[in-house]
Structure formats: C-alpha cells, structure tokens
PDB file of N, CA and C in Angstrom:
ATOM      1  N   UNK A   1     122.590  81.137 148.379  1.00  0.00           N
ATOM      2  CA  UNK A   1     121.254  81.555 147.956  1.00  0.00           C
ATOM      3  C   UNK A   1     120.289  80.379 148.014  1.00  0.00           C
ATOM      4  N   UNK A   2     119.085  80.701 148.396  1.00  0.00           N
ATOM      5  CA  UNK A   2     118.053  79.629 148.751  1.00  0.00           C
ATOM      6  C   UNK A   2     117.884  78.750 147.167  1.00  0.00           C
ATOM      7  N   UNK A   3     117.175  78.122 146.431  1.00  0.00           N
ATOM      8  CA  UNK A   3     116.037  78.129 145.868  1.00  0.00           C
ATOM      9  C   UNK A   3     114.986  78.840 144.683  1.00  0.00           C
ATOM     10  N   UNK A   4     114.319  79.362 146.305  1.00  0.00           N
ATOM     11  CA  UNK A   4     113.264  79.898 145.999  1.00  0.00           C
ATOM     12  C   UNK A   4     114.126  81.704 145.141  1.00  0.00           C
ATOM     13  N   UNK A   5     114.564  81.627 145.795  1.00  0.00           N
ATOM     14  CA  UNK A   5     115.637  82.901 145.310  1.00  0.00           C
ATOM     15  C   UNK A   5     116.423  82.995 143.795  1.00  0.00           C
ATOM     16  N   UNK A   6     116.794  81.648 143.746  1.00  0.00           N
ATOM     17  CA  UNK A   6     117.012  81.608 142.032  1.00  0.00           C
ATOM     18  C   UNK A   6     116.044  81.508 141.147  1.00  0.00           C
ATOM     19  N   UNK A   7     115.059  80.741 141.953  1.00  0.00           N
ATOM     20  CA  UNK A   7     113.759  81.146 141.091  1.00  0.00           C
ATOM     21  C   UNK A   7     113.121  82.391 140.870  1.00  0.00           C
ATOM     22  N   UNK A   8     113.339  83.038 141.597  1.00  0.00           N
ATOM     23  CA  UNK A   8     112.991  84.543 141.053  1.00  0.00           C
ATOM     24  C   UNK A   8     113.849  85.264 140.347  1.00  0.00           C
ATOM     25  N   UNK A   9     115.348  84.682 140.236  1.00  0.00           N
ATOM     26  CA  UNK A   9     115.857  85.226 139.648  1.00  0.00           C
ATOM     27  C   UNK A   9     115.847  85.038 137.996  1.00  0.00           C
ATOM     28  N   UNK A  10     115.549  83.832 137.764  1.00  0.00           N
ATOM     29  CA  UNK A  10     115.448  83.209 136.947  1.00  0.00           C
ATOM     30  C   UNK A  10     114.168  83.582 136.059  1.00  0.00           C
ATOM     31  N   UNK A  11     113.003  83.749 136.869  1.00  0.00           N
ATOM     32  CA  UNK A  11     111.737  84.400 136.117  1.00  0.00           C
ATOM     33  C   UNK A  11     111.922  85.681 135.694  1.00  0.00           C
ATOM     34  N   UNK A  12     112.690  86.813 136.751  1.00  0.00           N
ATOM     35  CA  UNK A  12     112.997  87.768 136.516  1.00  0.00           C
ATOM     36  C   UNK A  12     113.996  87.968 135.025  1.00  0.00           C
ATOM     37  N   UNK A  13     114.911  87.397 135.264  1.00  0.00           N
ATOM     38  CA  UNK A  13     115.612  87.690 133.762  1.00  0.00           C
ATOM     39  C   UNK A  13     114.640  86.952 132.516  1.00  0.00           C
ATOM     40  N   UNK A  14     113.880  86.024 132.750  1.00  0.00           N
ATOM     41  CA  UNK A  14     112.944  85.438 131.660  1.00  0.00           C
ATOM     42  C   UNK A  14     112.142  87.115 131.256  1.00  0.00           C
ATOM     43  N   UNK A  15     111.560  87.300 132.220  1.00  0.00           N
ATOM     44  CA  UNK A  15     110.380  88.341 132.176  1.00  0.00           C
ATOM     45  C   UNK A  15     111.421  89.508 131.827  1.00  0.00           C
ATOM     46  N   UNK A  16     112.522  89.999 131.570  1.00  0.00           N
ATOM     47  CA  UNK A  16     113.051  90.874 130.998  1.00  0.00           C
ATOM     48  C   UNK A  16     114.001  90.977 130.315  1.00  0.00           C
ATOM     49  N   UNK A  17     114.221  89.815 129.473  1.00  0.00           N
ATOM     50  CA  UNK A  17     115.573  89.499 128.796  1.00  0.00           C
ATOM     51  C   UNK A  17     114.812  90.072 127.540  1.00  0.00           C
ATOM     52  N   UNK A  18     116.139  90.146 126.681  1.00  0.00           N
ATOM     53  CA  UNK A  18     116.462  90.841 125.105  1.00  0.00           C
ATOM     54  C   UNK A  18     115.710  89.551 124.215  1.00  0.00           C
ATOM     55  N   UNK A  19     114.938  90.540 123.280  1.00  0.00           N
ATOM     56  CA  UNK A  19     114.533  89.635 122.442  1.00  0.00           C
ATOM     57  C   UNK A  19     114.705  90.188 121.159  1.00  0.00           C
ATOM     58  N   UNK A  20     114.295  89.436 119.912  1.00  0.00           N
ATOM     59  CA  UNK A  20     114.902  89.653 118.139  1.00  0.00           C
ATOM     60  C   UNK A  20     114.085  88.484 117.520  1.00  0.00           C
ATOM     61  N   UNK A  21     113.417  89.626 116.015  1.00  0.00           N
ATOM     62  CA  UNK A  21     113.105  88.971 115.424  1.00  0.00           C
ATOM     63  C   UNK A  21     113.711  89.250 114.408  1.00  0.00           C
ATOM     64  N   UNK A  22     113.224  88.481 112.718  1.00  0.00           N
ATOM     65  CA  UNK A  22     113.346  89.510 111.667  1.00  0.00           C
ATOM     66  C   UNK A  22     112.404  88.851 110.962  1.00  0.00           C
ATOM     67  N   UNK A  23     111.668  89.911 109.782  1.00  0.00           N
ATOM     68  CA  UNK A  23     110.465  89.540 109.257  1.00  0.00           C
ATOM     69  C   UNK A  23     110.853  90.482 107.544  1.00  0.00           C
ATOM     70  N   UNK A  24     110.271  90.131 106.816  1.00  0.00           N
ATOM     71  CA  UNK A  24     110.121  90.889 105.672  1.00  0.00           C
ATOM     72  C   UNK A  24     108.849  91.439 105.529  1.00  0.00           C
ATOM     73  N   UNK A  25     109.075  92.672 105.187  1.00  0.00           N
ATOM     74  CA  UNK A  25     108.093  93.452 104.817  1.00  0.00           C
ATOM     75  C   UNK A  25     107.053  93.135 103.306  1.00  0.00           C
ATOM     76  N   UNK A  26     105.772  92.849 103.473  1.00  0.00           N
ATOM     77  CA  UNK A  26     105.071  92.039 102.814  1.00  0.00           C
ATOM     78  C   UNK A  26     104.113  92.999 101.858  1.00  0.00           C
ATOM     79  N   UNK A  27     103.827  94.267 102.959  1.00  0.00           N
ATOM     80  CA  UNK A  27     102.936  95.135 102.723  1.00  0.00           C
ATOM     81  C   UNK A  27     103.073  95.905 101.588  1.00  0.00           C
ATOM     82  N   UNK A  28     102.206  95.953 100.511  1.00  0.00           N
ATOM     83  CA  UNK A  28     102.274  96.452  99.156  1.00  0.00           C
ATOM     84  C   UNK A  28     103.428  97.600  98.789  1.00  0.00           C
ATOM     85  N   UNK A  29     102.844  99.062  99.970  1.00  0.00           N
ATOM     86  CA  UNK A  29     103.976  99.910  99.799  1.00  0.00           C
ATOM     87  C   UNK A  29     104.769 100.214 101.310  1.00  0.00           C
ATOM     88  N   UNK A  30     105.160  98.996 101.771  1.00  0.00           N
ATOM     89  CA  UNK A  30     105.287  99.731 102.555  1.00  0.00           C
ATOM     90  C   UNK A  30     105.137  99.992 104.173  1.00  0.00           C
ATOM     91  N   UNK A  31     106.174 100.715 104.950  1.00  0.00           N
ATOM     92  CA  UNK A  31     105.523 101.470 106.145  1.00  0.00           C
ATOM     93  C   UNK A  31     105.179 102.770 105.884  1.00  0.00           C
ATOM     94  N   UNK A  32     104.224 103.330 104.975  1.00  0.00           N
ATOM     95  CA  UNK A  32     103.912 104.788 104.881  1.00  0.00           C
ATOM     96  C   UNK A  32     103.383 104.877 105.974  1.00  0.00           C
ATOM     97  N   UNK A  33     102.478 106.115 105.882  1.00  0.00           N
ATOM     98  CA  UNK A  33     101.890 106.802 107.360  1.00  0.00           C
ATOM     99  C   UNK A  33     100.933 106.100 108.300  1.00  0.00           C
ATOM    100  N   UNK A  34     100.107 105.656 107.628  1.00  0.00           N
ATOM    101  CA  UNK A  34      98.954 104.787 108.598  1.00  0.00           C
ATOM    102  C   UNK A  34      99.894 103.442 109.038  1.00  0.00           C
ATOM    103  N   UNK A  35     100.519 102.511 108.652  1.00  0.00           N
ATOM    104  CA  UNK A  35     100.981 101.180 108.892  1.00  0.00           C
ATOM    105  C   UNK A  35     102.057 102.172 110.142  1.00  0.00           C
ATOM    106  N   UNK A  36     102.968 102.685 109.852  1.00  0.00           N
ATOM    107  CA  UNK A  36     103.471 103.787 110.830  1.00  0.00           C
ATOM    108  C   UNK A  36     102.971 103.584 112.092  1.00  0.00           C
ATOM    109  N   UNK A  37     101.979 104.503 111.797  1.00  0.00           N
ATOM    110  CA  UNK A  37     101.145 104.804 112.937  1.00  0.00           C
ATOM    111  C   UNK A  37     100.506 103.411 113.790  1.00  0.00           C
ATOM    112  N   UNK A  38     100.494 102.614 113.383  1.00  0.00           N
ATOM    113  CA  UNK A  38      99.565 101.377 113.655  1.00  0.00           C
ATOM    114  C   UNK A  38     100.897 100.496 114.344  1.00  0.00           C
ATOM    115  N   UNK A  39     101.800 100.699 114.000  1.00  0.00           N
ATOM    116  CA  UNK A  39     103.236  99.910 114.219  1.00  0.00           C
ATOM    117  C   UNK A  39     103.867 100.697 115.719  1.00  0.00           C
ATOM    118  N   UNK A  40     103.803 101.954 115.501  1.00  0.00           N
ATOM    119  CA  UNK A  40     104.504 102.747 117.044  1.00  0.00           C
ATOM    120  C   UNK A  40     103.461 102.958 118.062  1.00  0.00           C
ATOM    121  N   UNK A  41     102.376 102.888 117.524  1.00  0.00           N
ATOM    122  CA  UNK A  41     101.020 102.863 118.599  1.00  0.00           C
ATOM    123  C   UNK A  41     101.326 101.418 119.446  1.00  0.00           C
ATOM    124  N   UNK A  42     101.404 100.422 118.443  1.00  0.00           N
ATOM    125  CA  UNK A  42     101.573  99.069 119.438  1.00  0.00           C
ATOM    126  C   UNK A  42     102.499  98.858 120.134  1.00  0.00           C
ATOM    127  N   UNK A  43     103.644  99.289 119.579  1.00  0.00           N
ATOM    128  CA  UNK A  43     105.404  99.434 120.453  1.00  0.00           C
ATOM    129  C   UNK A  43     105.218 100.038 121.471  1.00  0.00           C
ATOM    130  N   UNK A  44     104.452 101.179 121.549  1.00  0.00           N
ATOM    131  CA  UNK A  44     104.474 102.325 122.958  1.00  0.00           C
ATOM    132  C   UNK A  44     103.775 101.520 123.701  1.00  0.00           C
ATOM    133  N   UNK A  45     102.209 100.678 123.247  1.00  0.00           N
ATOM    134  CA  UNK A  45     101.798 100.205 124.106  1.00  0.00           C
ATOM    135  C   UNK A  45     102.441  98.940 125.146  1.00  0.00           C
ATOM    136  N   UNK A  46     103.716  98.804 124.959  1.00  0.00           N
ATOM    137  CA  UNK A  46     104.743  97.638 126.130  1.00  0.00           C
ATOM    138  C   UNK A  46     105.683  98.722 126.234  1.00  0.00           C
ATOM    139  N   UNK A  47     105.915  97.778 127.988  1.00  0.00           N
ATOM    140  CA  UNK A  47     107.151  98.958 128.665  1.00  0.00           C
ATOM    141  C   UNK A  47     108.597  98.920 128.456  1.00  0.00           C
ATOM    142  N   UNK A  48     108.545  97.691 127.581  1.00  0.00           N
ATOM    143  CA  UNK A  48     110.032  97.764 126.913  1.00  0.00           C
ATOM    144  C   UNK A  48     110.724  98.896 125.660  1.00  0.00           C
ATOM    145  N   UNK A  49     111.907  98.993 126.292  1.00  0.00           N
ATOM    146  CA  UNK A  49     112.483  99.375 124.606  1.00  0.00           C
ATOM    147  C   UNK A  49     112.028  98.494 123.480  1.00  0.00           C
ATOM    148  N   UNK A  50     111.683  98.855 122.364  1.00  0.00           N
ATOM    149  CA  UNK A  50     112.022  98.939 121.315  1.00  0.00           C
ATOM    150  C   UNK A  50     112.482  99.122 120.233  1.00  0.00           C
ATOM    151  N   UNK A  51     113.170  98.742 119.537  1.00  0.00           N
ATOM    152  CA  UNK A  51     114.382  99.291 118.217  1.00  0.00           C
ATOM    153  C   UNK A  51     113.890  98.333 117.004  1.00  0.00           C
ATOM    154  N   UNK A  52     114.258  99.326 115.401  1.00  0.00           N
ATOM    155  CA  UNK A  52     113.946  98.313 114.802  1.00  0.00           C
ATOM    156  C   UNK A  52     115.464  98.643 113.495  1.00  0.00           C
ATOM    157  N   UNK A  53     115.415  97.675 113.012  1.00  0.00           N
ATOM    158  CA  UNK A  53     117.227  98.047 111.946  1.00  0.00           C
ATOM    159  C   UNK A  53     116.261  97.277 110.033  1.00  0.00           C
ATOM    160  N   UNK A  54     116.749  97.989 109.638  1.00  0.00           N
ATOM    161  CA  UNK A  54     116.058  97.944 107.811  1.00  0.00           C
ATOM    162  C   UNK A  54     117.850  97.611 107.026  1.00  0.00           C
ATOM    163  N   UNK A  55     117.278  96.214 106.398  1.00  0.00           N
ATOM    164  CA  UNK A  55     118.155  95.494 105.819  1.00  0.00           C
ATOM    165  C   UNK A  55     119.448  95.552 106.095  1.00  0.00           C
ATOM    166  N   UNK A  56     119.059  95.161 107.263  1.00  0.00           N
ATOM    167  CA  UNK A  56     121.069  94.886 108.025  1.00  0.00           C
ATOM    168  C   UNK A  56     121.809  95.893 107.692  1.00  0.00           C
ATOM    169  N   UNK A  57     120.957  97.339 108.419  1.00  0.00           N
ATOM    170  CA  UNK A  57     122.164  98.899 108.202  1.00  0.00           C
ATOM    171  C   UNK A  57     123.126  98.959 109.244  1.00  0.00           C
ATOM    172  N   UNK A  58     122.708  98.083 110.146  1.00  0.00           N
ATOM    173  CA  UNK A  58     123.490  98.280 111.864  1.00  0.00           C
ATOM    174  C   UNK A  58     123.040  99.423 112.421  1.00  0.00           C
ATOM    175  N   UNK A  59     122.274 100.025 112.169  1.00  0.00           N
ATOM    176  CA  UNK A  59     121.251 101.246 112.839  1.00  0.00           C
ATOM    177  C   UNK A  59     120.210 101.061 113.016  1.00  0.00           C
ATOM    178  N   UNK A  60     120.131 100.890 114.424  1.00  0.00           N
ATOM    179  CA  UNK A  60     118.959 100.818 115.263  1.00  0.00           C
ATOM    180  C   UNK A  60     118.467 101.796 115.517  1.00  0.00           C
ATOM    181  N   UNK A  61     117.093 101.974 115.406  1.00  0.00           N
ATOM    182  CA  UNK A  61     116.508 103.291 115.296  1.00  0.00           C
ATOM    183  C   UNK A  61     115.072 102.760 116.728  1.00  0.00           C
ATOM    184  N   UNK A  62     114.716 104.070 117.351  1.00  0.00           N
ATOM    185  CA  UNK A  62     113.482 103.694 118.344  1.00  0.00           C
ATOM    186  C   UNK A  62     112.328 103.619 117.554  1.00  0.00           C
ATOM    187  N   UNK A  63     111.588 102.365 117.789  1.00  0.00           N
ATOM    188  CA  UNK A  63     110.725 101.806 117.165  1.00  0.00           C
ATOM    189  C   UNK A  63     109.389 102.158 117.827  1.00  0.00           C
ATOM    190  N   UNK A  64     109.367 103.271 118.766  1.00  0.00           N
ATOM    191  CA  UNK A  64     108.204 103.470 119.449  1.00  0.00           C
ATOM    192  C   UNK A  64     108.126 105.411 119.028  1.00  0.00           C
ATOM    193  N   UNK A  65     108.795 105.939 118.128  1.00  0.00           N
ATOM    194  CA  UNK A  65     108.803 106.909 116.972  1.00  0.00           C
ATOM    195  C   UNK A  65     108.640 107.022 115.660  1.00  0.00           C
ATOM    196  N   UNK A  66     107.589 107.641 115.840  1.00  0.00           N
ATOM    197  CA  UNK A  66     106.864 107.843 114.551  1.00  0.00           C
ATOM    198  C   UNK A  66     107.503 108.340 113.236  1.00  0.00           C
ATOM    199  N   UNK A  67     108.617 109.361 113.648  1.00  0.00           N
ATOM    200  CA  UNK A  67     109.138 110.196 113.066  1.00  0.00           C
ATOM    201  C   UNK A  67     110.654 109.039 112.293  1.00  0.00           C
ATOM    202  N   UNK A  68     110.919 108.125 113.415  1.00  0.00           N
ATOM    203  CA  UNK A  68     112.492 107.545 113.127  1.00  0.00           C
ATOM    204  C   UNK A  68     111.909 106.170 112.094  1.00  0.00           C
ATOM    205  N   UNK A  69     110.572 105.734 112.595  1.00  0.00           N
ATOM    206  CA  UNK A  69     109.929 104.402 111.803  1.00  0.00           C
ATOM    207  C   UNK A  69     109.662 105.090 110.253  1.00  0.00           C
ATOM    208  N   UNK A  70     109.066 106.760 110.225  1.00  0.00           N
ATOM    209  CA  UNK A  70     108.704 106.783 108.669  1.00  0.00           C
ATOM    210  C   UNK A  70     110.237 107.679 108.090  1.00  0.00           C
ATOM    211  N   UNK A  71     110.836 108.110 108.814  1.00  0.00           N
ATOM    212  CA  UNK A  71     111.847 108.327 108.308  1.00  0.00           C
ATOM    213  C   UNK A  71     112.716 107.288 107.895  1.00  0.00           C
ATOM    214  N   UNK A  72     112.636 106.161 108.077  1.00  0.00           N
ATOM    215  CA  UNK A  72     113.286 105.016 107.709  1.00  0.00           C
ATOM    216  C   UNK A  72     113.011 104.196 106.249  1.00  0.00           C
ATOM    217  N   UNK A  73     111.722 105.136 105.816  1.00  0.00           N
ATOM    218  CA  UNK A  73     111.499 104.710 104.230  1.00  0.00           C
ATOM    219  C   UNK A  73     111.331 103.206 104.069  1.00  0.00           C
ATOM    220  N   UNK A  74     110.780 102.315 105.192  1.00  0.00           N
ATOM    221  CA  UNK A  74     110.561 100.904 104.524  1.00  0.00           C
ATOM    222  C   UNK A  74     109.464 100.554 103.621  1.00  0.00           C
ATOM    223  N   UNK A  75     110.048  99.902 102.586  1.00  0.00           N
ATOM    224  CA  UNK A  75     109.611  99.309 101.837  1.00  0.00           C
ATOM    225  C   UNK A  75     109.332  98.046 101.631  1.00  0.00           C
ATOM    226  N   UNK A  76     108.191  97.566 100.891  1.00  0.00           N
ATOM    227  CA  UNK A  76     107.964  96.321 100.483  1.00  0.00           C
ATOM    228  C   UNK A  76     109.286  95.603  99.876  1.00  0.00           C
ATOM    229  N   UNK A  77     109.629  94.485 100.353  1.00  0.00           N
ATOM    230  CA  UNK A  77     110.548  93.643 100.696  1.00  0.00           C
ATOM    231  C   UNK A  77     112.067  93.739 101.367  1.00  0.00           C
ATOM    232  N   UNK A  78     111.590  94.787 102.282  1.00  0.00           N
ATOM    233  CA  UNK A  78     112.416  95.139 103.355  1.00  0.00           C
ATOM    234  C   UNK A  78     112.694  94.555 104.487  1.00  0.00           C
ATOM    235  N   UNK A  79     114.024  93.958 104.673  1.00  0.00           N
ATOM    236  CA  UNK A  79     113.989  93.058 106.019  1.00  0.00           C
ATOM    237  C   UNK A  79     114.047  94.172 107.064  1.00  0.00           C
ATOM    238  N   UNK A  80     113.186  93.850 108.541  1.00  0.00           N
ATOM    239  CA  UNK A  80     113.414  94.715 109.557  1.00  0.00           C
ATOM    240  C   UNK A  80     113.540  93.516 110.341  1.00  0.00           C
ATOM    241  N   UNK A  81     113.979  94.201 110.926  1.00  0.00           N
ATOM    242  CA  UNK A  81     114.825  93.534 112.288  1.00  0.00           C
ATOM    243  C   UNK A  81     114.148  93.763 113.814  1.00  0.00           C
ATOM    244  N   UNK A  82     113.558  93.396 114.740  1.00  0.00           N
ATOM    245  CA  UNK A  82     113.138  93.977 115.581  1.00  0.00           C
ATOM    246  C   UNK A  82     113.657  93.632 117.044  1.00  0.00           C
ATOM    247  N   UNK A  83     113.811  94.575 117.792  1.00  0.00           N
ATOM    248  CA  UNK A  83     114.294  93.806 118.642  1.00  0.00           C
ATOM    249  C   UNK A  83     113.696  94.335 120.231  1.00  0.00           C
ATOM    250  N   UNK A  84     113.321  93.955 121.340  1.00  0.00           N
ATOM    251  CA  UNK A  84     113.070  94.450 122.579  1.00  0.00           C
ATOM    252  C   UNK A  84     113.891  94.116 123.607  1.00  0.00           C
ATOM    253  N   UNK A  85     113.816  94.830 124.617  1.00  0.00           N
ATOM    254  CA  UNK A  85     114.465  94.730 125.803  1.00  0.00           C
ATOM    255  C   UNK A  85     113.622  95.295 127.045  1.00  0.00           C
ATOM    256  N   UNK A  86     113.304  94.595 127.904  1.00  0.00           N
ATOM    257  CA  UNK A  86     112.587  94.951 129.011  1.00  0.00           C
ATOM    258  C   UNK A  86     111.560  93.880 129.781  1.00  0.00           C
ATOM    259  N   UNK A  87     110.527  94.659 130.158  1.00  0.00           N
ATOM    260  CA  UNK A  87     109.288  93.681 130.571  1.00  0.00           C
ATOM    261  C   UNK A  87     108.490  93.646 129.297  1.00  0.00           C
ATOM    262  N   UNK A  88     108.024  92.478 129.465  1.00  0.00           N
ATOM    263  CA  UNK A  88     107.074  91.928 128.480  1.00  0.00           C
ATOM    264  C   UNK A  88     107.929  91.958 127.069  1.00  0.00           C
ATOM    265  N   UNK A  89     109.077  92.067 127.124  1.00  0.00           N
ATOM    266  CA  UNK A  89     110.088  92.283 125.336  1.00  0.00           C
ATOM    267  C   UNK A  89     109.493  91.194 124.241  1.00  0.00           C
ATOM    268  N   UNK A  90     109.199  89.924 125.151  1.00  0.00           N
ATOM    269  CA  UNK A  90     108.997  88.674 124.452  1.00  0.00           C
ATOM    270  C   UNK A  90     107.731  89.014 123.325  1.00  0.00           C
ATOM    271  N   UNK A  91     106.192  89.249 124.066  1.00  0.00           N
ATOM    272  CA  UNK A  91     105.122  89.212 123.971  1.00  0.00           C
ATOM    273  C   UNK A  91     105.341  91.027 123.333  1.00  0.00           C
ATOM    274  N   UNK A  92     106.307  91.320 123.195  1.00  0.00           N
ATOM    275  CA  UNK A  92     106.172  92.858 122.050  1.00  0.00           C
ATOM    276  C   UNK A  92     106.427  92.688 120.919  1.00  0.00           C
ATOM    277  N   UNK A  93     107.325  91.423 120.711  1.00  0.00           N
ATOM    278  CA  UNK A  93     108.164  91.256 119.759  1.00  0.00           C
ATOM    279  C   UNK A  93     107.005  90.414 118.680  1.00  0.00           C
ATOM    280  N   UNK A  94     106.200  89.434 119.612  1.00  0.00           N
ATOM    281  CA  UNK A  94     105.183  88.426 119.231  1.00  0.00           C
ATOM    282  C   UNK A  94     104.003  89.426 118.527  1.00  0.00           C
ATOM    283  N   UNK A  95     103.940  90.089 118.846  1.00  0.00           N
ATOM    284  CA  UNK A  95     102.881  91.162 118.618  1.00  0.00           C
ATOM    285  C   UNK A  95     102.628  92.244 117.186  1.00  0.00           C
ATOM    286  N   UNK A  96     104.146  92.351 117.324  1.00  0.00           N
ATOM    287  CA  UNK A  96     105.028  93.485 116.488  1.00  0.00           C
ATOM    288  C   UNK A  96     104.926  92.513 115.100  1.00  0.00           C
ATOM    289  N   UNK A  97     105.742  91.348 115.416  1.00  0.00           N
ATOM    290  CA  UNK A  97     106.036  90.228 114.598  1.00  0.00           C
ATOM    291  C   UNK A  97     104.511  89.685 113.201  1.00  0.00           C
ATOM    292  N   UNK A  98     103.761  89.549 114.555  1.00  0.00           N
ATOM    293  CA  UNK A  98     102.338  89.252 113.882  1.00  0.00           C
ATOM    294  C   UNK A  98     101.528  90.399 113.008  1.00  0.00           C
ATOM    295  N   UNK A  99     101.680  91.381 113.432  1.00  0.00           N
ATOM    296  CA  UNK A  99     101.335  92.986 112.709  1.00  0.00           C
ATOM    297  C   UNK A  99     101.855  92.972 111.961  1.00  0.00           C
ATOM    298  N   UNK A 100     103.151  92.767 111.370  1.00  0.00           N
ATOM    299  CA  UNK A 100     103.522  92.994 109.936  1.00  0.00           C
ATOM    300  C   UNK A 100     103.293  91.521 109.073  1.00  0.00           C
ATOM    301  N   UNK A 101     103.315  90.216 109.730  1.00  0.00           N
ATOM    302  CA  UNK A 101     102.840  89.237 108.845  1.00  0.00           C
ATOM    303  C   UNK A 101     101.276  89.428 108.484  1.00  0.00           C
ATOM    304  N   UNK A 102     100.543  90.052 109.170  1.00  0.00           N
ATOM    305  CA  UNK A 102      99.278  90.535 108.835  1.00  0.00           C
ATOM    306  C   UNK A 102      99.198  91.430 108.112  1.00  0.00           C
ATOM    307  N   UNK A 103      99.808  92.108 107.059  1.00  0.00           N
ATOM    308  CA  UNK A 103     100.053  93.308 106.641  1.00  0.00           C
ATOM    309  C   UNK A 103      99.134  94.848 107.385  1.00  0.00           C
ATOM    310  N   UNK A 104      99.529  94.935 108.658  1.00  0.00           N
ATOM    311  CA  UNK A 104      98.885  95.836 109.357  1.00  0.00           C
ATOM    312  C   UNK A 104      97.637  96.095 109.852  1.00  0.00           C
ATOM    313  N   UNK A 105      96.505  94.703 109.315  1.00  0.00           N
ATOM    314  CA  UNK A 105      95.571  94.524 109.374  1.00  0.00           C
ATOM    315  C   UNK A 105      94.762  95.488 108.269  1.00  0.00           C
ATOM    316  N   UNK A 106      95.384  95.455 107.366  1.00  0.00           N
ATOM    317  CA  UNK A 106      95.071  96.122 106.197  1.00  0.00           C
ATOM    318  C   UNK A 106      93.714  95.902 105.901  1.00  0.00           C
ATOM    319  N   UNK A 107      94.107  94.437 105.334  1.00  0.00           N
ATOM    320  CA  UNK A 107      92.921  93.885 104.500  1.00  0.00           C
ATOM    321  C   UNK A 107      91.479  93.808 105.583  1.00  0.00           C
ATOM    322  N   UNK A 108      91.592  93.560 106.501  1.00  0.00           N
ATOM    323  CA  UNK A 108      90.199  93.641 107.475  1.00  0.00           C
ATOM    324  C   UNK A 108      89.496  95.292 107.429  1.00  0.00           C
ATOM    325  N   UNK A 109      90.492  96.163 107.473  1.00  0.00           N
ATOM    326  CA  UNK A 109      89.804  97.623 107.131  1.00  0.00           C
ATOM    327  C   UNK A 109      88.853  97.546 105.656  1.00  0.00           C
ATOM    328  N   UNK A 110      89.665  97.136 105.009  1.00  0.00           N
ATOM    329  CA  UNK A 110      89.049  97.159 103.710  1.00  0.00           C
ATOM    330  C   UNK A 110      88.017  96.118 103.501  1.00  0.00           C
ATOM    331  N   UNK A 111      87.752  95.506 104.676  1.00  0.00           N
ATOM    332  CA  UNK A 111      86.285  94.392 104.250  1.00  0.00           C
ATOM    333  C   UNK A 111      86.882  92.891 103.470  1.00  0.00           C
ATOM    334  N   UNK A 112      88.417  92.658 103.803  1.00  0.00           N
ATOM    335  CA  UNK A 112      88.490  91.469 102.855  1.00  0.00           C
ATOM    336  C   UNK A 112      89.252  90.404 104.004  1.00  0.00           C
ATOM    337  N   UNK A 113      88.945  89.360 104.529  1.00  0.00           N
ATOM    338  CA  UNK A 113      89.219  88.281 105.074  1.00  0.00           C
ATOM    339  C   UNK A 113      90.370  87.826 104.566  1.00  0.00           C
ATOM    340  N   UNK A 114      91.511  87.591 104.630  1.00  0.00           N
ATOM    341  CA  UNK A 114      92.558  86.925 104.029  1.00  0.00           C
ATOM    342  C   UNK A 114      93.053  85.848 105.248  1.00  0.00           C
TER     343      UNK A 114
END
C-alpha cells in the first residue's frame, strides 16, 4: 500500500471511529420533556449513531429517541454515558457533552447569563 493510501485510511477511521463520554446530570429536574427534546433534536442532527446508558445500567438506549431518552427518567445527578459511532461521532459527542454542562441552555431562555 502506497502512503498516500494509509493516509486515507487513517483519516477515514479518525473521521468515524467510536467515541464516549460521561457527564452528570446538573439540570435541576432533570431530562423532562423540553431538555428531551432539545437533547434528540441535536443527536438526529449528526449522521452517527447515538446511544446513551444512565448510571452504569449496561443499557444502551438510542439517544436520537425521544420516547427511549424520556423513558429513561434521568434525573438530576444522574451519570449518562454517551457514546457515538460514525461520521462526525467526535464533534456529536462535543456537542451533546456541552448541552448538558450548559444545563440545556436553560438559563439563556429564561434571560439569565450564567
């Protein structure tokens, strides 16, 4: 193999390798319905899988469902786990990651700068 050939191979698995975070849930109550909604809206928007697992159950649930994210009952100080696989997995995870340390962008709806 050339080179130039491992180099693409090499970007290629960069640009679609498995990624994982884990974050605690900060947000007063919660993933109720709106944080939900605000959380699988951004997941759908990358072409990777997404999965997310609530305090080390070993059940990975699709994180780009509305139905499996509020059926999952997270709560404030809930570890989730997140994890992607695909294109762009990295920059979903970065994204995903930052949305819940922001508490959903809560406080900016409500007019308060934090």
């Amino acid at each position: 193999m050339s080179n130039e050939h491992d180099a693409r191979l090499q970007e290629k698995d960069h640009v679609t390798a498995q990624w994982q975070t884990e974050i605690e849930v900060v947000h007063g109550i919660g993933l109720h319905a709106r944080p939900s909604v605000i959380f699988t809206r951004l997941a759908k928007s990358f072409p990777c899988t997404i999965e997310i697992e609530v305090n080390g159950s070993s059940i990975w649930l699709n994180g780009k469902s509305i139905v499996k994210v509020m059926g999952a009952k997270i709560r404030k100080g809930s570890v989730l786990k997140i994890r992607a696989d695909g294109i762009r997995a990295a920059e979903a995870i970065a994204a995903l990651k930052e949305l819940v340390e922001h508490n959903f962008d809560e406080d900016k709806l409500h007019g308060r700068n934090v």
